[in-house]
C-alpha atoms as a PDB file:
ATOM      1  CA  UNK A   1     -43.167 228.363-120.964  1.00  0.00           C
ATOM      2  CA  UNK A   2     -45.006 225.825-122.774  1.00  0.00           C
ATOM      3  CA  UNK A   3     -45.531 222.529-121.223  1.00  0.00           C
ATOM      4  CA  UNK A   4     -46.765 219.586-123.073  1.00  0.00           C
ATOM      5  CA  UNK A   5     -48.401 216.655-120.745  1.00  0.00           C
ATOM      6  CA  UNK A   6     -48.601 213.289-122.678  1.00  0.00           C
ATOM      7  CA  UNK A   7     -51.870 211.699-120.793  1.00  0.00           C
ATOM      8  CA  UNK A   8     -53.089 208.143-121.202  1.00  0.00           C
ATOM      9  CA  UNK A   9     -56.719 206.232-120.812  1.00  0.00           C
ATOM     10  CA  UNK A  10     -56.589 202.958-119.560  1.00  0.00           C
ATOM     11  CA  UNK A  11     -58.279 200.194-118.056  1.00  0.00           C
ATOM     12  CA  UNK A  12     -58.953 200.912-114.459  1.00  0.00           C
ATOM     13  CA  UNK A  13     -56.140 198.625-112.873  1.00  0.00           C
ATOM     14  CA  UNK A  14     -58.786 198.251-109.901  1.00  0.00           C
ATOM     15  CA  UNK A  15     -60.999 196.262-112.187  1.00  0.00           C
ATOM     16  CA  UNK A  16     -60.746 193.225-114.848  1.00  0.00           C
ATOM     17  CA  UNK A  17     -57.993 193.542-117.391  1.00  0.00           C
ATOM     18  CA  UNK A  18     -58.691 191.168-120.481  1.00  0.00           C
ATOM     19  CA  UNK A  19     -57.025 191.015-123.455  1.00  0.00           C
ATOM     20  CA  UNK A  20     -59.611 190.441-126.399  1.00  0.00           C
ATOM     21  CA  UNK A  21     -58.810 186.575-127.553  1.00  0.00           C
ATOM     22  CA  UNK A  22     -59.726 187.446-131.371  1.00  0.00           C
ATOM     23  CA  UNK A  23     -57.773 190.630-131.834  1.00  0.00           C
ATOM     24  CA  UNK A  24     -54.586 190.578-129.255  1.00  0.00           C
ATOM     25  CA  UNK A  25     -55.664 193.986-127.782  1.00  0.00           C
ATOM     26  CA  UNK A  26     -56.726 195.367-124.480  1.00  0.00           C
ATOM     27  CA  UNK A  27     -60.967 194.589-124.113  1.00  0.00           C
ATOM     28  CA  UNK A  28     -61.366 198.399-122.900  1.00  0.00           C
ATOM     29  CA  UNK A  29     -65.167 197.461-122.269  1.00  0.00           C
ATOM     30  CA  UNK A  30     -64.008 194.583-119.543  1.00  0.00           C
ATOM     31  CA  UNK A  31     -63.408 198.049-116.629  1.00  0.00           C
ATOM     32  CA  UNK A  32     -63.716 201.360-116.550  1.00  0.00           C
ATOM     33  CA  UNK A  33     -61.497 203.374-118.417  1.00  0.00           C
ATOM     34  CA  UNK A  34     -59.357 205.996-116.359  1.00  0.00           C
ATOM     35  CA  UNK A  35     -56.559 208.314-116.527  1.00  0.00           C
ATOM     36  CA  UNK A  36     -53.146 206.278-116.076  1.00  0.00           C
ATOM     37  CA  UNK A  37     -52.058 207.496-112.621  1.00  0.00           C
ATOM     38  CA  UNK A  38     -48.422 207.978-113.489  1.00  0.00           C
ATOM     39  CA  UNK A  39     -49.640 210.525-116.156  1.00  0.00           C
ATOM     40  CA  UNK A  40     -51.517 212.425-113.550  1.00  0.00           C
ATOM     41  CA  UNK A  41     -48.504 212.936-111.829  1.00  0.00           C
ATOM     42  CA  UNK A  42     -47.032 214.159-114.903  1.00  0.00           C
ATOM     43  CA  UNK A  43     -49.308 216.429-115.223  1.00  0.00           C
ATOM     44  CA  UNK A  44     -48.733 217.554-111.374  1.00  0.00           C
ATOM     45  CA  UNK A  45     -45.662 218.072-112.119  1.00  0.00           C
ATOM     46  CA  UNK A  46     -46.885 220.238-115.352  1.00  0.00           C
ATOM     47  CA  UNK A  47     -48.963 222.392-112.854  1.00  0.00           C
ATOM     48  CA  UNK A  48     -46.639 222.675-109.739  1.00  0.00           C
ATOM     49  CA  UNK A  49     -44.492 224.690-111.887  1.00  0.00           C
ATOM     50  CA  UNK A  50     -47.432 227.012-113.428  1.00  0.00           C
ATOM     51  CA  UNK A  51     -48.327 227.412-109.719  1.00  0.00           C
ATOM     52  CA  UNK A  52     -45.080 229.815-109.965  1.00  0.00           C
ATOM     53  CA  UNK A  53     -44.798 230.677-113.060  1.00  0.00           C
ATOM     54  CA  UNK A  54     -48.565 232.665-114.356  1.00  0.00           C
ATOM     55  CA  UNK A  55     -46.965 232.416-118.125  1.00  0.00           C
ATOM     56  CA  UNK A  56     -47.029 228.775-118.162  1.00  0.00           C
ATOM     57  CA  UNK A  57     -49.121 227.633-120.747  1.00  0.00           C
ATOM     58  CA  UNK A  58     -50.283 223.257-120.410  1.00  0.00           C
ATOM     59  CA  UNK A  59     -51.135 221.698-123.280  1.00  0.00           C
ATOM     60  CA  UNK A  60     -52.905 217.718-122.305  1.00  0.00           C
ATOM     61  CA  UNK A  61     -51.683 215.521-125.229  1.00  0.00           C
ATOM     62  CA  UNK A  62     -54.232 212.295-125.785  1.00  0.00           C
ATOM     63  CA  UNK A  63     -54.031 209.472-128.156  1.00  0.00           C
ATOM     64  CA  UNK A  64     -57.080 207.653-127.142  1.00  0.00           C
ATOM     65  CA  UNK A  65     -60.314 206.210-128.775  1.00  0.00           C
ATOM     66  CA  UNK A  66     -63.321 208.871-129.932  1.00  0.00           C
ATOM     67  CA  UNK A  67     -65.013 208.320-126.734  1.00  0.00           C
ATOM     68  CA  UNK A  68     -61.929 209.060-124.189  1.00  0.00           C
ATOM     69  CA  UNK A  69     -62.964 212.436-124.211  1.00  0.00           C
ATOM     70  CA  UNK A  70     -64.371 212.667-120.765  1.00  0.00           C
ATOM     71  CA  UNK A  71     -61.350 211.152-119.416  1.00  0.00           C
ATOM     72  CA  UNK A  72     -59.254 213.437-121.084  1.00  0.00           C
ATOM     73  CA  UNK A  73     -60.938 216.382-119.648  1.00  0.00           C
ATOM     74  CA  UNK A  74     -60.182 215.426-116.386  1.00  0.00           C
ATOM     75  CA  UNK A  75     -56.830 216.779-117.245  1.00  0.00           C
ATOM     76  CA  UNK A  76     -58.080 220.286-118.111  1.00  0.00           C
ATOM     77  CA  UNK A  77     -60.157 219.659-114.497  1.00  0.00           C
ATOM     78  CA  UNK A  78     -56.766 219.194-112.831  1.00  0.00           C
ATOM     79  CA  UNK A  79     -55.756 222.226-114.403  1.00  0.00           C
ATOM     80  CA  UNK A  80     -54.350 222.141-117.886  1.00  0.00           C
ATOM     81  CA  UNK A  81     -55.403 225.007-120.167  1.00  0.00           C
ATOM     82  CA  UNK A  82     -56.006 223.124-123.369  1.00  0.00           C
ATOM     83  CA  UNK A  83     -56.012 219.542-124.771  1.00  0.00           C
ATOM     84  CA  UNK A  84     -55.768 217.618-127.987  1.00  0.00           C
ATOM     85  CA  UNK A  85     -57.246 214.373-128.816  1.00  0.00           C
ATOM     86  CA  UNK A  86     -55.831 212.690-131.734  1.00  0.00           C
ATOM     87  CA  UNK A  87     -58.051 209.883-132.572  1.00  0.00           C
ATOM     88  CA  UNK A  88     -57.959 208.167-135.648  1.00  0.00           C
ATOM     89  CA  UNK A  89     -59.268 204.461-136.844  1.00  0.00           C
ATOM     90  CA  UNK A  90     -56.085 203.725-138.696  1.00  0.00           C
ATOM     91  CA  UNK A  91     -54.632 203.855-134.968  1.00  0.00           C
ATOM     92  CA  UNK A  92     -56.539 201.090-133.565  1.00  0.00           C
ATOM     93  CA  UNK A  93     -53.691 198.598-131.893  1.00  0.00           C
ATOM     94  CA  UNK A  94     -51.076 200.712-132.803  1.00  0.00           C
ATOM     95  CA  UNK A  95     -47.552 199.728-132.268  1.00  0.00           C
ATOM     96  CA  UNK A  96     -45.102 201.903-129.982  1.00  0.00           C
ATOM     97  CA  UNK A  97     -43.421 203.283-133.025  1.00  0.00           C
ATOM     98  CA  UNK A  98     -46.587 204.440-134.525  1.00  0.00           C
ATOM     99  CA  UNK A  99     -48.160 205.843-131.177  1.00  0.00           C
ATOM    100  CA  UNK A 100     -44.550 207.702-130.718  1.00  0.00           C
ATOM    101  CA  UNK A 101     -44.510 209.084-134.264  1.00  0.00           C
ATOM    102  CA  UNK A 102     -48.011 210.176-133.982  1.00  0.00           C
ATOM    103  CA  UNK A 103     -47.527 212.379-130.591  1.00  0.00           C
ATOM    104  CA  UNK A 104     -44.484 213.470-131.474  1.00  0.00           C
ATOM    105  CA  UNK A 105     -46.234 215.282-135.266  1.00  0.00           C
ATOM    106  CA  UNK A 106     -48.543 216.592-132.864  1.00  0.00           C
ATOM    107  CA  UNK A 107     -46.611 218.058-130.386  1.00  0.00           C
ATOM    108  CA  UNK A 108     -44.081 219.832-133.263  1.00  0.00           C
ATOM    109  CA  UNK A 109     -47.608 221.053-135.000  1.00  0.00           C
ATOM    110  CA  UNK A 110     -47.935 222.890-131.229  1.00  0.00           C
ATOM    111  CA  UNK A 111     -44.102 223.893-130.089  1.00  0.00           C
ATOM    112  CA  UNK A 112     -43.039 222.854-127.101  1.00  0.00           C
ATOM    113  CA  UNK A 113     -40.526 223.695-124.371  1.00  0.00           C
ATOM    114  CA  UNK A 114     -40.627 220.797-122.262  1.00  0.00           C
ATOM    115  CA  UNK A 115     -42.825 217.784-122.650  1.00  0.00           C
ATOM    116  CA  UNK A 116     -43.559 215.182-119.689  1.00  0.00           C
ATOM    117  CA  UNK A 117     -44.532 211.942-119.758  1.00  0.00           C
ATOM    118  CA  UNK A 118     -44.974 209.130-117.645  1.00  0.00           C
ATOM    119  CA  UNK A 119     -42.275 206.045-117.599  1.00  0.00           C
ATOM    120  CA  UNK A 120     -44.279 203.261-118.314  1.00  0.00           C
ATOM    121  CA  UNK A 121     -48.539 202.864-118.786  1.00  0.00           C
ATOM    122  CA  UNK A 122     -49.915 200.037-116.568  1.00  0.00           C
ATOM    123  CA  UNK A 123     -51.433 198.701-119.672  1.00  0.00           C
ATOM    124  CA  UNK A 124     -48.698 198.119-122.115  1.00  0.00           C
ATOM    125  CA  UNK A 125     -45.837 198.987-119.588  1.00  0.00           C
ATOM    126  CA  UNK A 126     -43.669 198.807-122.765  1.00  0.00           C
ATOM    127  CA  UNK A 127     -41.990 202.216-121.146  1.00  0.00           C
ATOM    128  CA  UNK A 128     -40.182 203.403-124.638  1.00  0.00           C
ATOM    129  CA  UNK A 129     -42.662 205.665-126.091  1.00  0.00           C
ATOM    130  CA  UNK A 130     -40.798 208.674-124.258  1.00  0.00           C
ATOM    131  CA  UNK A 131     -37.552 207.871-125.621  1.00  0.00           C
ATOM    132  CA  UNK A 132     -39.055 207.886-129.476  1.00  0.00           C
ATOM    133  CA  UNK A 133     -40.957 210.713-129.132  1.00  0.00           C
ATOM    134  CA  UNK A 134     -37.876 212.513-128.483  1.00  0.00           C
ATOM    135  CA  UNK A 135     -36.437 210.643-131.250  1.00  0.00           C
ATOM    136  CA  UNK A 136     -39.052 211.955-133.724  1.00  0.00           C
ATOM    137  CA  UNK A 137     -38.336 215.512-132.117  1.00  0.00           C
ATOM    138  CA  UNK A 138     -34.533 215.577-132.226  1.00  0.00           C
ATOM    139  CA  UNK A 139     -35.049 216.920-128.638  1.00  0.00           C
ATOM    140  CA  UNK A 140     -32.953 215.866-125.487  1.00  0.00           C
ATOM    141  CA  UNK A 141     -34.407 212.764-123.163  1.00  0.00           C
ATOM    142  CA  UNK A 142     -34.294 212.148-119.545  1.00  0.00           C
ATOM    143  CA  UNK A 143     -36.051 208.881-118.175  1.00  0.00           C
ATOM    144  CA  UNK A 144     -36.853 207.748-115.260  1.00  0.00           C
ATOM    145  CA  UNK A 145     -37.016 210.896-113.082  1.00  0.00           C
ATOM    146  CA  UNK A 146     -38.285 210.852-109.555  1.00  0.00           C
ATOM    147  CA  UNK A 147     -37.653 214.143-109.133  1.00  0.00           C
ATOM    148  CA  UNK A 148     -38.099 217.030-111.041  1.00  0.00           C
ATOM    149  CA  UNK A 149     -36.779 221.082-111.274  1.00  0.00           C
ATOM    150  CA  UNK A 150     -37.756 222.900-113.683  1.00  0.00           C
ATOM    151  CA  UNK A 151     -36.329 226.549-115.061  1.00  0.00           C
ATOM    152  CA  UNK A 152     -36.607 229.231-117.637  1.00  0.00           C
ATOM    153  CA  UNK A 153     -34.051 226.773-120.119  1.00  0.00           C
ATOM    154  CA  UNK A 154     -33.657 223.275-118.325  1.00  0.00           C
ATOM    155  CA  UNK A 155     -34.334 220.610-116.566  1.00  0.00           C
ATOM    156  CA  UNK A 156     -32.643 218.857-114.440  1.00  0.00           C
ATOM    157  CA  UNK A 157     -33.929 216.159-111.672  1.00  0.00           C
ATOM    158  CA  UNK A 158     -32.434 212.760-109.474  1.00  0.00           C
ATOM    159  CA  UNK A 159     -32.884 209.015-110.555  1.00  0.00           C
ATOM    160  CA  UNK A 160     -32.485 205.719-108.921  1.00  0.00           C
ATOM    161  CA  UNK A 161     -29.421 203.719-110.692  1.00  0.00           C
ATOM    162  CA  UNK A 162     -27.741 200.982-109.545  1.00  0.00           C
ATOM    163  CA  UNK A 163     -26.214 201.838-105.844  1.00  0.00           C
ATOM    164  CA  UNK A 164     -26.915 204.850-105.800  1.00  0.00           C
ATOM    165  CA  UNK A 165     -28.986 208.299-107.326  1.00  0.00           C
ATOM    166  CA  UNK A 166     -27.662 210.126-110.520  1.00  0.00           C
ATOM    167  CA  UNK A 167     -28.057 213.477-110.804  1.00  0.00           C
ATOM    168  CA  UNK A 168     -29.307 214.731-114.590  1.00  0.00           C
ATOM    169  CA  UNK A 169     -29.870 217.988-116.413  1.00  0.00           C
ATOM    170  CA  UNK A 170     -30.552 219.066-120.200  1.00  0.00           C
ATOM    171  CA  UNK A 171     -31.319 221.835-122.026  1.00  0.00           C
ATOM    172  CA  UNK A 172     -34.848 222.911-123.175  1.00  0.00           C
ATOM    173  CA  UNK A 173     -36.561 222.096-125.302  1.00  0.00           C
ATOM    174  CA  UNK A 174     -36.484 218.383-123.822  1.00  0.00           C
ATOM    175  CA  UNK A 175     -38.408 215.166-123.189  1.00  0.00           C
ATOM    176  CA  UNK A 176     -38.799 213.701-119.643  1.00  0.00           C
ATOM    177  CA  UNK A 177     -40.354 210.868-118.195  1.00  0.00           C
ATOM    178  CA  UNK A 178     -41.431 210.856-114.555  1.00  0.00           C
ATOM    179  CA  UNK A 179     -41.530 208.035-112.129  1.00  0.00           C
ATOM    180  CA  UNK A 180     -44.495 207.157-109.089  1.00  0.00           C
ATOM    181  CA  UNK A 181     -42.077 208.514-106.844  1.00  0.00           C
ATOM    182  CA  UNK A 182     -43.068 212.120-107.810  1.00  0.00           C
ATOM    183  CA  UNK A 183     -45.555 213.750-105.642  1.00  0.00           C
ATOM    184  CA  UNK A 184     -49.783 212.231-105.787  1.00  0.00           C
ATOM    185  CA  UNK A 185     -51.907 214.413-108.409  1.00  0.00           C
ATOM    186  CA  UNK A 186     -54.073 216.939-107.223  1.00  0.00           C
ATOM    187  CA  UNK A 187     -57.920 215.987-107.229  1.00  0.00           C
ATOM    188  CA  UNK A 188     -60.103 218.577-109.502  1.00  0.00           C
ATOM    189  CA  UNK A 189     -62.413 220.431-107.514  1.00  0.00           C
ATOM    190  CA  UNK A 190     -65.674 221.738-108.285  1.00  0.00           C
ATOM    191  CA  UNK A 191     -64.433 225.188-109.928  1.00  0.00           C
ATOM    192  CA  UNK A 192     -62.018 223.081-112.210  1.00  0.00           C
ATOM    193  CA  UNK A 193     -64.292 220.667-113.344  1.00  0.00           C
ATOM    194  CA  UNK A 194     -66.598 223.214-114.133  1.00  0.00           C
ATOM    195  CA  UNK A 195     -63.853 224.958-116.208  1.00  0.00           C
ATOM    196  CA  UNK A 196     -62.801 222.130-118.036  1.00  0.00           C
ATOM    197  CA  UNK A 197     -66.410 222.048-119.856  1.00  0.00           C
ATOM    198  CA  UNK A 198     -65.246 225.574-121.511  1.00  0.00           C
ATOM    199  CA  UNK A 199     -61.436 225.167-122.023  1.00  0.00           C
ATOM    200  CA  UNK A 200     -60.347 224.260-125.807  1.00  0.00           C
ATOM    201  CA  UNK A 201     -59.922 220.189-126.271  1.00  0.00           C
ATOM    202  CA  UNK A 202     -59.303 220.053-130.151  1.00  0.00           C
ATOM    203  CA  UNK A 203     -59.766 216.643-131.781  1.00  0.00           C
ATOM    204  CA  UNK A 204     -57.487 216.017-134.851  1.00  0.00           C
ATOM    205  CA  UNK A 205     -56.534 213.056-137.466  1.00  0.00           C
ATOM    206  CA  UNK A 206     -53.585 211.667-138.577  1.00  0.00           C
ATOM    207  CA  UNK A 207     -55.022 213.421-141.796  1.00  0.00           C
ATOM    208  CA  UNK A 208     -54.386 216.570-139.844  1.00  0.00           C
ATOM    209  CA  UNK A 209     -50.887 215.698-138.342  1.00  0.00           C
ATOM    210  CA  UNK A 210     -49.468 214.221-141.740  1.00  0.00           C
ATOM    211  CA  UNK A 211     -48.813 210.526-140.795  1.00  0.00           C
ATOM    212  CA  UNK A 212     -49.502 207.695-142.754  1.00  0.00           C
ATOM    213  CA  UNK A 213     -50.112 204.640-140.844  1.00  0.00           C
ATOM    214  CA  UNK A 214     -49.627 202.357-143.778  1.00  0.00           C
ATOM    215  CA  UNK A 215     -45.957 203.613-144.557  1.00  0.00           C
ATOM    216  CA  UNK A 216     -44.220 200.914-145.020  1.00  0.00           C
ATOM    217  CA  UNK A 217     -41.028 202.541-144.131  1.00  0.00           C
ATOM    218  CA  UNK A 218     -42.038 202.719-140.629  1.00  0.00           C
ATOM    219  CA  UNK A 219     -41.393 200.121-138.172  1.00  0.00           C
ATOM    220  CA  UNK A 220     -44.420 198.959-137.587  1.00  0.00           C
ATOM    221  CA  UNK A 221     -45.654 195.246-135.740  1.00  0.00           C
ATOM    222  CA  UNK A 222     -48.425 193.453-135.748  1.00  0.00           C
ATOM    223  CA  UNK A 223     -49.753 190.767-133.163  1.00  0.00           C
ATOM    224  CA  UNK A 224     -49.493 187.151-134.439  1.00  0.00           C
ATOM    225  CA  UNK A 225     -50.653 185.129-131.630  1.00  0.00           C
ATOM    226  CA  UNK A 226     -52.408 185.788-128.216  1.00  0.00           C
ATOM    227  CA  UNK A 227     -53.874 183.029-125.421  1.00  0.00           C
ATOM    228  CA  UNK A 228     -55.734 183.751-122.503  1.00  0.00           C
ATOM    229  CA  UNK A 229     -53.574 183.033-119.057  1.00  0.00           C
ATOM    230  CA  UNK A 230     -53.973 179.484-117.696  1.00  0.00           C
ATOM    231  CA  UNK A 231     -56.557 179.079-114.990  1.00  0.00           C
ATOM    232  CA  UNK A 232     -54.311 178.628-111.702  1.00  0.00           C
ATOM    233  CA  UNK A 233     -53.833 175.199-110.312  1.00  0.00           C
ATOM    234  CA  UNK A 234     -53.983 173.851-107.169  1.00  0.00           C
ATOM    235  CA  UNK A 235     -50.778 173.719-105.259  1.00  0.00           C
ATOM    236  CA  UNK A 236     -49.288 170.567-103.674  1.00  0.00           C
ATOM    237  CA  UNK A 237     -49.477 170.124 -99.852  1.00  0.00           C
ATOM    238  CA  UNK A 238     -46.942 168.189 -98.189  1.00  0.00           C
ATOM    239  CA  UNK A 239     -48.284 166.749 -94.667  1.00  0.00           C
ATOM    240  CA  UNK A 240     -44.829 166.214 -91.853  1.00  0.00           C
ATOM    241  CA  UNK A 241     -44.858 162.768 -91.364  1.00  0.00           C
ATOM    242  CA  UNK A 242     -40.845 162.743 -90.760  1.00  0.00           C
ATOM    243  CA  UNK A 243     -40.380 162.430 -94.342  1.00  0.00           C
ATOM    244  CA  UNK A 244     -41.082 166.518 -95.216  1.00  0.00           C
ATOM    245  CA  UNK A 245     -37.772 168.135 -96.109  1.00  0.00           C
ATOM    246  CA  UNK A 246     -37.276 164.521 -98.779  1.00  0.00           C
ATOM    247  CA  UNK A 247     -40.953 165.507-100.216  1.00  0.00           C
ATOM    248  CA  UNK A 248     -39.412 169.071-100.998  1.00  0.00           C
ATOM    249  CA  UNK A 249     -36.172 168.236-101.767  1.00  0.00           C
ATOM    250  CA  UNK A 250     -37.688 165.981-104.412  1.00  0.00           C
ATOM    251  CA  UNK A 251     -40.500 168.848-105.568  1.00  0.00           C
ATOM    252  CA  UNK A 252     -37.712 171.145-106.065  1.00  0.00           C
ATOM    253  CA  UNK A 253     -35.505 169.009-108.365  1.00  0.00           C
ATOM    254  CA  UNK A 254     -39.045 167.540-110.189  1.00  0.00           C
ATOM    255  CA  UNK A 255     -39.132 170.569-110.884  1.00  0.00           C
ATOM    256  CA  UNK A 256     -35.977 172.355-111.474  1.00  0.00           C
ATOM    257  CA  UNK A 257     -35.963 175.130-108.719  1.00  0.00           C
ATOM    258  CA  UNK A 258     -32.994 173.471-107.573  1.00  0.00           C
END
């Protein structure tokens, strides 16, 4: 079985998030830069199954800057045999579409029987990339998991809808996206991290995967304005002197909450 984790550097979301006034994009200097926690549970997912399975091959799949390549090995730490970084200039601020079209080239250049991904990265939290990648792949899509089982040709796992839980399965090859519910990643111990400094992590181009960044064919979108949040104001207090419950009455309808 080949398993393909989709892993993610971001900001630390224990630290300052800015968005860079002049550009529109994240200011990835403003924290430290981490592994998105939802994709570590992807990937614990990834290597719950290999725990059982001693055929299971995990392939780490990174689009990140040049220098995310510490952070990425922390997924061959947690125990992924191999990763690819595909950095490329050209990708700076790219757009959903782009990002899904580009890890989608790279995961057909590799094969694949199951790829997981988190739902949604707590920096862009645009949550579609999944869905396109599996686009790109003509392969079957499952969002939203919270749990997952995996066999020798599909998957099949529970999520939350509307009143209730729904009950999914598809055939492999497939795309899934996994939820926080699933079960806290595994820290790397010392053996693993120790590992990671030998196991493959192959760095390639969109030269190398055959996408063109410029192709105008593409949905592709571009950010037109940004502004810094306002600074937060200072609220209004209203002091009981019999007259309280007017004073928010008329706050309220000043300002249409009611």
């Amino acid at each position: 079985m080949k398993l393909v984790v989709l892993v993610k550097e971001v900001p630390d979301t224990y630290g300052d998030r800015k968005l860079n006034l002049e550009t529109g994009l994240a200011d990835r200097g403003a924290s430290d830069a981490v592994l998105d926690e939802v994709t570590e549970r992807a990937m614990e997912v990834a290597l719950t199954y290999a725990d059982a399975n001693a055929d299971t091959e995990i392939i780490a799949v990174a689009l990140a800057p040049e220098g995310a390549t510490a952070t990425i090995r922390k997924a061959l730490a947690m125990g992924a045999t191999r990763a690819i970084h595909v950095t490329d200039e050209a990708l700076l601020g790219a757009d959903a579409i782009l990002t899904a079209e580009t890890l989608a080239a790279a995961i057909k250049r590799e094969g694949f029987d199951l790829v997981i991904a988190g739902n949604s990265s707590t920096d862009g939290s645009g949550g579609m990339v999944p869905a396109a990648i599996a686009e790109y792949l003509g392969a079957a899509h499952v969002s939203g998991l919270s749990s997952v089982e995996i066999s020798d040709s599909s998957v099949s796992g529970s999520r939350p809808v509307d009143g209730g839980v729904q009950q999914v399965s598809v055939d492999l090859p497939a795309v899934i996206s996994i939820t926080e519910a699933l079960p806290d990643p595994r820290f790397p111990n010392f053996k693993g991290i120790m590992a990671a400094k030998k196991k493959p992590l192959d760095t390639v181009s969109l030269g190398d995967l055959g996408v063109n960044a410029e192709d105008t064919e593409a949905a592709r979108s571009i950010m037109l304005t940004v502004a810094e949040k306002p600074a937060r104001e200072a609220g209004i207090k209203i002091v009981n002197e019999g007259d309280a419950a007017e004073k928010l009455a008329d706050f309220l309808v000043e300002n249409r909450l009611a």
